[in-house]
C-alpha atoms as a PDB file:
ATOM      1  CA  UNK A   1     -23.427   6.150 104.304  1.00  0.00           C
ATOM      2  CA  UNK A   2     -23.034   2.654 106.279  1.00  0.00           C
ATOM      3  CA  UNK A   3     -20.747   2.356 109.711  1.00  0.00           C
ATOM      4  CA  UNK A   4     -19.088  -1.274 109.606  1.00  0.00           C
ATOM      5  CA  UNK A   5     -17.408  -1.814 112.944  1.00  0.00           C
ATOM      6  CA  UNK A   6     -14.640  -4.058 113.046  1.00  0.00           C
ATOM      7  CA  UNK A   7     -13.215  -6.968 114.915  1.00  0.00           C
ATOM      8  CA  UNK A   8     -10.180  -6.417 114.083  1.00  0.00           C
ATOM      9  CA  UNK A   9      -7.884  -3.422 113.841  1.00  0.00           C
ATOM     10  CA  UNK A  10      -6.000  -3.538 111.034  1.00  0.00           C
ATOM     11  CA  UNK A  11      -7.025  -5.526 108.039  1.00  0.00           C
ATOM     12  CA  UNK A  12     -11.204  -5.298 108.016  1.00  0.00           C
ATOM     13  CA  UNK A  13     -10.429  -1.296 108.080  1.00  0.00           C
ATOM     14  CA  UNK A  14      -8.055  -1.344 105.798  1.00  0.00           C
ATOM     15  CA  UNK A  15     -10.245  -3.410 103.118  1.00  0.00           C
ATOM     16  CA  UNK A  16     -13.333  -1.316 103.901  1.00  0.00           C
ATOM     17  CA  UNK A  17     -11.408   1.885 102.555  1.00  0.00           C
ATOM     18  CA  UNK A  18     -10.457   0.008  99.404  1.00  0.00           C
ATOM     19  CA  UNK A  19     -13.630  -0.429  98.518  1.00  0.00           C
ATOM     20  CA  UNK A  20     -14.171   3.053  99.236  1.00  0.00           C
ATOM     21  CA  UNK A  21     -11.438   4.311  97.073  1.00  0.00           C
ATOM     22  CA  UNK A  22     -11.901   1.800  94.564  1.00  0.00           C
ATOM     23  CA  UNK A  23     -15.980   1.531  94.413  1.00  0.00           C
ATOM     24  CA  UNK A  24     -17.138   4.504  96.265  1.00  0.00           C
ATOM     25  CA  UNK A  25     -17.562   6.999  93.299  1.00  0.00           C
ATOM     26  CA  UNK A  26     -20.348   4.608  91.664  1.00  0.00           C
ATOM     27  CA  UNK A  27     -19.648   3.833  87.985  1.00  0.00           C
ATOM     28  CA  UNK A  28     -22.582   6.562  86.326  1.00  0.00           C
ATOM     29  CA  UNK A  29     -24.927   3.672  85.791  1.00  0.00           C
ATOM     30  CA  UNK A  30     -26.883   1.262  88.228  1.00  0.00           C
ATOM     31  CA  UNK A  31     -23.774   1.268  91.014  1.00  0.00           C
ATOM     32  CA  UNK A  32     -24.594   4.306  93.387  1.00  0.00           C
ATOM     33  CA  UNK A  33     -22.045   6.245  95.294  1.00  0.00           C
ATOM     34  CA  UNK A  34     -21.530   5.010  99.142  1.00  0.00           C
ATOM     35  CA  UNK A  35     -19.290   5.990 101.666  1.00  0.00           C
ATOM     36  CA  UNK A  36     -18.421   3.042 104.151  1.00  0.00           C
ATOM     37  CA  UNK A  37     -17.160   4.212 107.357  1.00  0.00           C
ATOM     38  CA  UNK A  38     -15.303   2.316 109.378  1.00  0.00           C
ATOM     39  CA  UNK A  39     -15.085   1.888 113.077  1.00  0.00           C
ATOM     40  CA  UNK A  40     -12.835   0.546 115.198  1.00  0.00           C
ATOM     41  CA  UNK A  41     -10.146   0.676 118.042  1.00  0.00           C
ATOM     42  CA  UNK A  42      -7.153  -0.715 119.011  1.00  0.00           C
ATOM     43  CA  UNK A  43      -6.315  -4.322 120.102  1.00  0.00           C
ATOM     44  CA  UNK A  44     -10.233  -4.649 118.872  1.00  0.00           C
ATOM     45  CA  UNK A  45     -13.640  -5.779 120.433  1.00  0.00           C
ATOM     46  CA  UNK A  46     -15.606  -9.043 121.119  1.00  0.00           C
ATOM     47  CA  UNK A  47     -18.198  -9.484 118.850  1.00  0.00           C
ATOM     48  CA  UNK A  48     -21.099  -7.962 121.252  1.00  0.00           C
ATOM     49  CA  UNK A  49     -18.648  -5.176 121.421  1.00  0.00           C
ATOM     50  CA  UNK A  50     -18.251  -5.079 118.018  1.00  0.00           C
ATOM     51  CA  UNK A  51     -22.574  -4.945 117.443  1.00  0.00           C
ATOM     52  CA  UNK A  52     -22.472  -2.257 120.325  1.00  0.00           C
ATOM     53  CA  UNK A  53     -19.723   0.241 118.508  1.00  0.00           C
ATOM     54  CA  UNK A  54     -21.860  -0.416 115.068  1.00  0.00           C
ATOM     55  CA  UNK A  55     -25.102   0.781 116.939  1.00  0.00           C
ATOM     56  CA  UNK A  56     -23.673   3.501 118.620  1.00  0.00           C
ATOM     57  CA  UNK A  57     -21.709   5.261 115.732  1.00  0.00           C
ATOM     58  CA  UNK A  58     -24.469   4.852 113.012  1.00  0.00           C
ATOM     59  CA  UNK A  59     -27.647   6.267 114.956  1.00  0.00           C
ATOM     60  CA  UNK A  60     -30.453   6.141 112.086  1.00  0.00           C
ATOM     61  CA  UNK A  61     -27.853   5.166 109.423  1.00  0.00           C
ATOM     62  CA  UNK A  62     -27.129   1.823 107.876  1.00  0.00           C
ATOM     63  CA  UNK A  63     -24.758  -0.588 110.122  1.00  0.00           C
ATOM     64  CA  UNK A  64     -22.965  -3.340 109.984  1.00  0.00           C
ATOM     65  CA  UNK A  65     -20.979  -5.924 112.709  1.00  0.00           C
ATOM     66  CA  UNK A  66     -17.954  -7.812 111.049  1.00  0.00           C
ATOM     67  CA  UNK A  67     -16.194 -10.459 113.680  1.00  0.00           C
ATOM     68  CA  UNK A  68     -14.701 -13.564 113.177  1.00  0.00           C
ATOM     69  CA  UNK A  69     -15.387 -17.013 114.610  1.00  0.00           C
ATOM     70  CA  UNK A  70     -11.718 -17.167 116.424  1.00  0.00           C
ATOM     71  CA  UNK A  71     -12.334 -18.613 119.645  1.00  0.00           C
ATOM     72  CA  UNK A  72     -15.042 -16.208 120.907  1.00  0.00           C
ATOM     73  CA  UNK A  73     -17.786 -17.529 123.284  1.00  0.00           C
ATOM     74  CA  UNK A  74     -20.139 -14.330 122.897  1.00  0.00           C
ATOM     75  CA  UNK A  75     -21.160 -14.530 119.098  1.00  0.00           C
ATOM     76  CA  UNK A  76     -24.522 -16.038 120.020  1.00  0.00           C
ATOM     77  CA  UNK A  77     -24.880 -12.916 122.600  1.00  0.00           C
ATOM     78  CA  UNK A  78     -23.538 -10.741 119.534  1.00  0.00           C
ATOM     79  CA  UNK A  79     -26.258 -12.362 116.990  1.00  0.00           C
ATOM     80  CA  UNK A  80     -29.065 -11.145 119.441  1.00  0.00           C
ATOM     81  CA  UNK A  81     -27.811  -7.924 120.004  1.00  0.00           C
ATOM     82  CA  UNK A  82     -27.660  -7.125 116.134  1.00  0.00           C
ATOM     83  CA  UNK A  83     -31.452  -8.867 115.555  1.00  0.00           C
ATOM     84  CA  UNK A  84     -32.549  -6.504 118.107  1.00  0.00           C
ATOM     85  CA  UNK A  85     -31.549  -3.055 116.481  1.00  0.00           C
ATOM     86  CA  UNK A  86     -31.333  -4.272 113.321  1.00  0.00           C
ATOM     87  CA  UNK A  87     -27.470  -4.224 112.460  1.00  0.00           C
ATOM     88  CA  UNK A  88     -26.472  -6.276 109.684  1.00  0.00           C
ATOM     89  CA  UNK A  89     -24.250  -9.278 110.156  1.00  0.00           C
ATOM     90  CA  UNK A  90     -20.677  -9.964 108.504  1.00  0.00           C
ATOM     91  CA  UNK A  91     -19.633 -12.926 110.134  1.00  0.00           C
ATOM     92  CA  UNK A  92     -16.546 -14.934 109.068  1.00  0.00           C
ATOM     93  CA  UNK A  93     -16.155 -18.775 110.402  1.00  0.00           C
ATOM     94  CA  UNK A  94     -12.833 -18.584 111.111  1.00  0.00           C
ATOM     95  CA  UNK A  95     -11.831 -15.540 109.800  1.00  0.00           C
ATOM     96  CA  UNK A  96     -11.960 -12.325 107.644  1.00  0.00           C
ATOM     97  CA  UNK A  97      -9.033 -14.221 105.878  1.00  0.00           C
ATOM     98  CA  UNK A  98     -11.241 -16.612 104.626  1.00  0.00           C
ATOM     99  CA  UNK A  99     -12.820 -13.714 102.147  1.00  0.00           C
ATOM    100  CA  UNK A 100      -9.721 -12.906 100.984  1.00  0.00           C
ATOM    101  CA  UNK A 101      -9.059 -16.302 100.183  1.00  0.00           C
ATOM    102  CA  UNK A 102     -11.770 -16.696  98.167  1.00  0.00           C
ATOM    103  CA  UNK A 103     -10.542 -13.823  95.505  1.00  0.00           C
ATOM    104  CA  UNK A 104      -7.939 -16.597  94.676  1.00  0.00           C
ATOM    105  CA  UNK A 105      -9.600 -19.903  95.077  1.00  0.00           C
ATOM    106  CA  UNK A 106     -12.605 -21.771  96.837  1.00  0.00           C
ATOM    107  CA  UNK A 107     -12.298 -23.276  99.531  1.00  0.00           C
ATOM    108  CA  UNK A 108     -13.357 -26.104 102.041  1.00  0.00           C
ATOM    109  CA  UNK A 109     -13.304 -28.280 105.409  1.00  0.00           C
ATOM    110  CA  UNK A 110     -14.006 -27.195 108.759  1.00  0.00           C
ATOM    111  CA  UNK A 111     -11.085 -25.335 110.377  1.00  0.00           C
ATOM    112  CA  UNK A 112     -12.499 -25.480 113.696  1.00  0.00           C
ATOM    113  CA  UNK A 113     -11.675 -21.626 114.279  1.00  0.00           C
ATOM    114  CA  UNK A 114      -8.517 -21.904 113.281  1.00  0.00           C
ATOM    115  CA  UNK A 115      -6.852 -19.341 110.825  1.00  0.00           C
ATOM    116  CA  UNK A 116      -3.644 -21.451 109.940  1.00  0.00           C
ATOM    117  CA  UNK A 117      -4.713 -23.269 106.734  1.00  0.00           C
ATOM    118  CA  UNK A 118      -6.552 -20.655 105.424  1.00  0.00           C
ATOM    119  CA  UNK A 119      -3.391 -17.994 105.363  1.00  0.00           C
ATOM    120  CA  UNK A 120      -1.017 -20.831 104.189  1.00  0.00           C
ATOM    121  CA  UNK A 121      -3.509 -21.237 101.050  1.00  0.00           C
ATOM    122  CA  UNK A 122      -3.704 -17.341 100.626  1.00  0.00           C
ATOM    123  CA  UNK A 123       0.073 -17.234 100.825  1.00  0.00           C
ATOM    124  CA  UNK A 124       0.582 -19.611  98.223  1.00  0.00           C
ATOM    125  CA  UNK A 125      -2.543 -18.834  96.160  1.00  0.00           C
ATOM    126  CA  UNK A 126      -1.899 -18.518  92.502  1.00  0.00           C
ATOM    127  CA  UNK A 127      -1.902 -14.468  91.635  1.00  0.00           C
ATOM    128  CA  UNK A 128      -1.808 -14.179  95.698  1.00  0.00           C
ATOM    129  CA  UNK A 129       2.059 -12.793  94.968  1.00  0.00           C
ATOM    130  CA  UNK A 130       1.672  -9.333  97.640  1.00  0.00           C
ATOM    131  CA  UNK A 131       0.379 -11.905 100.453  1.00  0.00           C
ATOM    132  CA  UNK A 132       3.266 -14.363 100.381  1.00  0.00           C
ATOM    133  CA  UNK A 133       4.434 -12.490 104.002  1.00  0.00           C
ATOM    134  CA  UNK A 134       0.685 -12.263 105.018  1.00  0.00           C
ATOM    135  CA  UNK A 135       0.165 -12.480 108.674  1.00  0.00           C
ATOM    136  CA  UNK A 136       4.312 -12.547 109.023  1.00  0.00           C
ATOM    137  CA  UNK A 137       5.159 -10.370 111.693  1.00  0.00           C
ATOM    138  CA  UNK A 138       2.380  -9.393 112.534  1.00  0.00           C
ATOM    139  CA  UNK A 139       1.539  -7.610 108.860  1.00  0.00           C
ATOM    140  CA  UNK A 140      -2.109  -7.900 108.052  1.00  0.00           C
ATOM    141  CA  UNK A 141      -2.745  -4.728 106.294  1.00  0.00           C
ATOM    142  CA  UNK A 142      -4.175  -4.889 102.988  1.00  0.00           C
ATOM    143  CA  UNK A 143      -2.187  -1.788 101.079  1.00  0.00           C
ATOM    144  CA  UNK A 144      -0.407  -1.108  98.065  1.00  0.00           C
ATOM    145  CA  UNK A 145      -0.088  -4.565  96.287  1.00  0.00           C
ATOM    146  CA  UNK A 146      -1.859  -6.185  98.228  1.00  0.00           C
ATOM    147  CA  UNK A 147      -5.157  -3.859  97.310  1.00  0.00           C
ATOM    148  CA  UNK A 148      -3.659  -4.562  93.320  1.00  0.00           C
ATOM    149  CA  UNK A 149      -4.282  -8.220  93.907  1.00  0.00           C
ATOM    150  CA  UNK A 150      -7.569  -8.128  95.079  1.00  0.00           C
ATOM    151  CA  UNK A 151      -8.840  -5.904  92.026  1.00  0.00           C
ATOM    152  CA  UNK A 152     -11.086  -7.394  89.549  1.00  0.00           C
ATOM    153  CA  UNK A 153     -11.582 -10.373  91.684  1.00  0.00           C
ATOM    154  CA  UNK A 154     -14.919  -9.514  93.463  1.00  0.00           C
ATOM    155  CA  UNK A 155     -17.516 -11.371  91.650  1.00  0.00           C
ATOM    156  CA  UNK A 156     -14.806 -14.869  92.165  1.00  0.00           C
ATOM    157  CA  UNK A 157     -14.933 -13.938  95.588  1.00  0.00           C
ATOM    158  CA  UNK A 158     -18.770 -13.904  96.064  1.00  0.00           C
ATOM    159  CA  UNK A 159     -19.232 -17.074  93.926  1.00  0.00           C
ATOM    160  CA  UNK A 160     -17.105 -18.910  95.942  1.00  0.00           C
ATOM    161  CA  UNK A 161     -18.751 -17.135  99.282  1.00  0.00           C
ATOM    162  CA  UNK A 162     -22.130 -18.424  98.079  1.00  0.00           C
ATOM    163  CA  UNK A 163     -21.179 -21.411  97.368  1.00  0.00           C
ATOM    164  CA  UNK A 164     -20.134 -22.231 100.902  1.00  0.00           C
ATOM    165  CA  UNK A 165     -23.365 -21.711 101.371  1.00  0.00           C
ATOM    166  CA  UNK A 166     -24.855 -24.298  99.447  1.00  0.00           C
ATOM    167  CA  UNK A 167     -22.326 -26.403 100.574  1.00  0.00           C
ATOM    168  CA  UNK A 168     -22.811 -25.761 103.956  1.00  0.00           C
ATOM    169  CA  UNK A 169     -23.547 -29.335 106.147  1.00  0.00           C
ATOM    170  CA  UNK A 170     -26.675 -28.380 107.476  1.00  0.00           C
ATOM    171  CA  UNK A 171     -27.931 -29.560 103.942  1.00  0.00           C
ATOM    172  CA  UNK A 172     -30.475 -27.134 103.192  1.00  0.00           C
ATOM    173  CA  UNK A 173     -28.775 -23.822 103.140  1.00  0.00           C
ATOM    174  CA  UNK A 174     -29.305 -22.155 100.085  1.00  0.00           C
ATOM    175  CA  UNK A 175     -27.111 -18.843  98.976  1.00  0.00           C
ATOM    176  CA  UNK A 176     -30.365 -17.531  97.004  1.00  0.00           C
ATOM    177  CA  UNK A 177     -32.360 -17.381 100.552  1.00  0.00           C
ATOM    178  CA  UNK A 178     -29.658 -14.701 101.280  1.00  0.00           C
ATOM    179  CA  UNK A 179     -31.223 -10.973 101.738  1.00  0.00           C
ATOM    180  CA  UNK A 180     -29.135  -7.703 100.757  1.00  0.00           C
ATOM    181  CA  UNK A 181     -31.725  -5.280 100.685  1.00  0.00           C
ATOM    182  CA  UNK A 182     -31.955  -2.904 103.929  1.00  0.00           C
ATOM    183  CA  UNK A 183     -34.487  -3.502 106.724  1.00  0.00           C
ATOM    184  CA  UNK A 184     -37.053  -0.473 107.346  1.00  0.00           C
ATOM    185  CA  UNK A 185     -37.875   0.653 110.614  1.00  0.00           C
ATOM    186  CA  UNK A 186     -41.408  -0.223 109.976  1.00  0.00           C
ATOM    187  CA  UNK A 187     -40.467  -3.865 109.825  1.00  0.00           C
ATOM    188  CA  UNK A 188     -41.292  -5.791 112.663  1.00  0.00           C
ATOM    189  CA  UNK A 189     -37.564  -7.066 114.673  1.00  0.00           C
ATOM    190  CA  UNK A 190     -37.122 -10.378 113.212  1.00  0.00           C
ATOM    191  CA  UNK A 191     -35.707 -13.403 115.824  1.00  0.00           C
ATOM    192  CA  UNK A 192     -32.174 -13.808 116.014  1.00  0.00           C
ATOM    193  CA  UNK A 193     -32.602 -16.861 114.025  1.00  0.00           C
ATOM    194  CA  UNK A 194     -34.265 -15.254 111.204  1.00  0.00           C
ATOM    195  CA  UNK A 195     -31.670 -12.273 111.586  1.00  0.00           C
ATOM    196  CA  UNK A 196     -28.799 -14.612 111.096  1.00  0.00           C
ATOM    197  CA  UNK A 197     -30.511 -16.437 108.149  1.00  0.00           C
ATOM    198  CA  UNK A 198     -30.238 -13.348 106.205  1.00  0.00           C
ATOM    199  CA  UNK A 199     -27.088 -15.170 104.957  1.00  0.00           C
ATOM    200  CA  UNK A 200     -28.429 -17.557 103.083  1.00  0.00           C
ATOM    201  CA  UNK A 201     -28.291 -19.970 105.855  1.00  0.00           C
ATOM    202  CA  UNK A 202     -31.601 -21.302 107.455  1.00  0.00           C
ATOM    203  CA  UNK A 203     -33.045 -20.188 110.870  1.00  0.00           C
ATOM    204  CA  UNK A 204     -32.461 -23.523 112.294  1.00  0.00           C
ATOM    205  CA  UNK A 205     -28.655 -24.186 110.947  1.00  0.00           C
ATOM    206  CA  UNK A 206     -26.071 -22.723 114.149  1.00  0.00           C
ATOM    207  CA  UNK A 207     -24.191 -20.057 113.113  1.00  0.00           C
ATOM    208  CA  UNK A 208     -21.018 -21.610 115.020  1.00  0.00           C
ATOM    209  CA  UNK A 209     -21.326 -24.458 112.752  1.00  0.00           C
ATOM    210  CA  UNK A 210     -21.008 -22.792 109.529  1.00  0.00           C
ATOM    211  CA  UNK A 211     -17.585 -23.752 109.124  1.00  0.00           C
ATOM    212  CA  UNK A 212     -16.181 -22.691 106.973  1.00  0.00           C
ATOM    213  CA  UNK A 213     -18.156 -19.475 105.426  1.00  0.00           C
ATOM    214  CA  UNK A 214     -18.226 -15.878 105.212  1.00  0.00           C
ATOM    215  CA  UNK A 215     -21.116 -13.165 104.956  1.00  0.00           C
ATOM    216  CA  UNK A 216     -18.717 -10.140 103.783  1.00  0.00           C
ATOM    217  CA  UNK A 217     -20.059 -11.191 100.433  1.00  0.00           C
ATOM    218  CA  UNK A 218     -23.239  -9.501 101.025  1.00  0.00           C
ATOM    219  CA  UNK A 219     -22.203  -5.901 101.693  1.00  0.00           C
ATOM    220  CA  UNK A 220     -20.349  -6.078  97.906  1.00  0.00           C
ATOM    221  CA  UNK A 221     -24.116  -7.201  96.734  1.00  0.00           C
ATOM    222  CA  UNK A 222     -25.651  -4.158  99.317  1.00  0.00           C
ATOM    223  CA  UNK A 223     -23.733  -2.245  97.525  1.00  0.00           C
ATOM    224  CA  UNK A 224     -23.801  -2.871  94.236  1.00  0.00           C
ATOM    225  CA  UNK A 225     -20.237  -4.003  93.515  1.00  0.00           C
ATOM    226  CA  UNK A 226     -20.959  -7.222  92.618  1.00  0.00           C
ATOM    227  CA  UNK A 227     -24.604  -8.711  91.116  1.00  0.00           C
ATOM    228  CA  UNK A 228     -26.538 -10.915  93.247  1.00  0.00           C
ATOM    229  CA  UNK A 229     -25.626 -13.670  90.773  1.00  0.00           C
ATOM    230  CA  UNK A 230     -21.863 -13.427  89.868  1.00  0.00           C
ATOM    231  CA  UNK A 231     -22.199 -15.119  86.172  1.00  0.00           C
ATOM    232  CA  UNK A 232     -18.669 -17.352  86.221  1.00  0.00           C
ATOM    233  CA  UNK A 233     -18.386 -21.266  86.957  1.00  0.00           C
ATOM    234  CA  UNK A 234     -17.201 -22.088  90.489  1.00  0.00           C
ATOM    235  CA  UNK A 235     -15.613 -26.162  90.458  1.00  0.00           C
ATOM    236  CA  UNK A 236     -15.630 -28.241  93.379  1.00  0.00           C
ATOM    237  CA  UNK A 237     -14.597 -26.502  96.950  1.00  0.00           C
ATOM    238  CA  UNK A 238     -11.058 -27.425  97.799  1.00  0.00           C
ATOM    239  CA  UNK A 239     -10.831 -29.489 100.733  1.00  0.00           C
ATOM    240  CA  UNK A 240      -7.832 -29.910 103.301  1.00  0.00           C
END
């Protein structure tokens, strides 16, 4: 069981239960069953609120905080919080759009917090049919065909995720620094620095300056979904 609070109220909930419905069972071999549940409320949290909700709901299970860059000015805040009781980090720079992108296509550029490129590529992505409306009027959810789209895509999307890593500008971020495996409570609290490198990213590169990237990609590994090492070629990152 792992509690994954939510940014957002709409499409990060609706995504966790797919890979519920679609993952969930295991697959009888090395993939163990999990239940992801997630947590959220309406018109959504900050990103400390977001770390707060995760800690609160899981108690001694496994949790996770998954925000977005945006425009929020508490994400360091949030980044302490979660180092401090040990809440795993899904961060998205801008968005949790981003990793939806990436089923489709890489990516690449700085977007400065803003969404707008990112869901005009997703719209116009090639097998991206169900999310041609995406984001119009207000419809984020990710149902029906949009779910069909997504399927058998994972390991492209975590390729491409990792390799935003190693692409990152800091220069020596590297995605197989990245850690998946749970934190025991005998552990000692790591810094908030060494918290957010669990990404892949080092302890000295700014989280608000990994533009663009997105850490979803390591609750599919936590999970099992997807190997560590997604074995298909990823070309050059697509710039703006």
């Amino acid at each position: 069981m792992l509690y994954v609070a939510c940014e957002g109220e709409s499409t990060e909930p609706d995504y966790l239960q797919y890979l519920n419905e679609r993952f969930g069972d295991g697959d009888g071999r090395a993939r163990q069953p999990f239940r992801i549940q997630p947590v959220y409320r309406r018109n959504g949290w900050t990103p400390s609120g977001v770390v707060e909700a995760a800690r609160k709901a899981a108690g001694e299970d496994e949790a996770w905080a998954l925000f977005d860059r945006d425009q929020w000015d508490d994400i360091p805040q949030a980044v302490k919080d979660a180092a401090e009781s040990g809440i795993e980090l899904a961060f998205s720079h801008p968005s949790f759009d981003l990793w939806l992108l990436l089923h489709f296509q890489s990516f690449g550029g700085a977007q400065s917090g803003s969404s707008k490129l990112v869901v005009e590529k997703l719209r116009q992505a090639k097998g991206a049919d169900a999310f041609k409306d995406y984001d119009k009027r207000g419809d984020k959810s990710i149902k029906g065909a949009r779910r069909d789209a997504l399927k058998g895509r994972e390991d492209k999307a975590v390729a491409h995720a990792r390799s935003l890593v190693a692409s990152c500008t800091h220069g020596l971020c590297k995605p197989g620094q990245a850690q998946t495996e749970p934190v025991g409570e005998d552990v000692a609290r790591q810094s908030h620095q060494e918290w957010a490198a669990r990404s892949g990213h080092t302890p000295d590169c700014p989280v608000l300056q990994r533009d663009p990237s997105t850490d979803v990609w390591r609750l599919l590994v936590r999970l099992g979904i997807v190997v560590r090492e997604p074995a298909i070629a990823v070309g050059p990152q697509t710039r703006n």
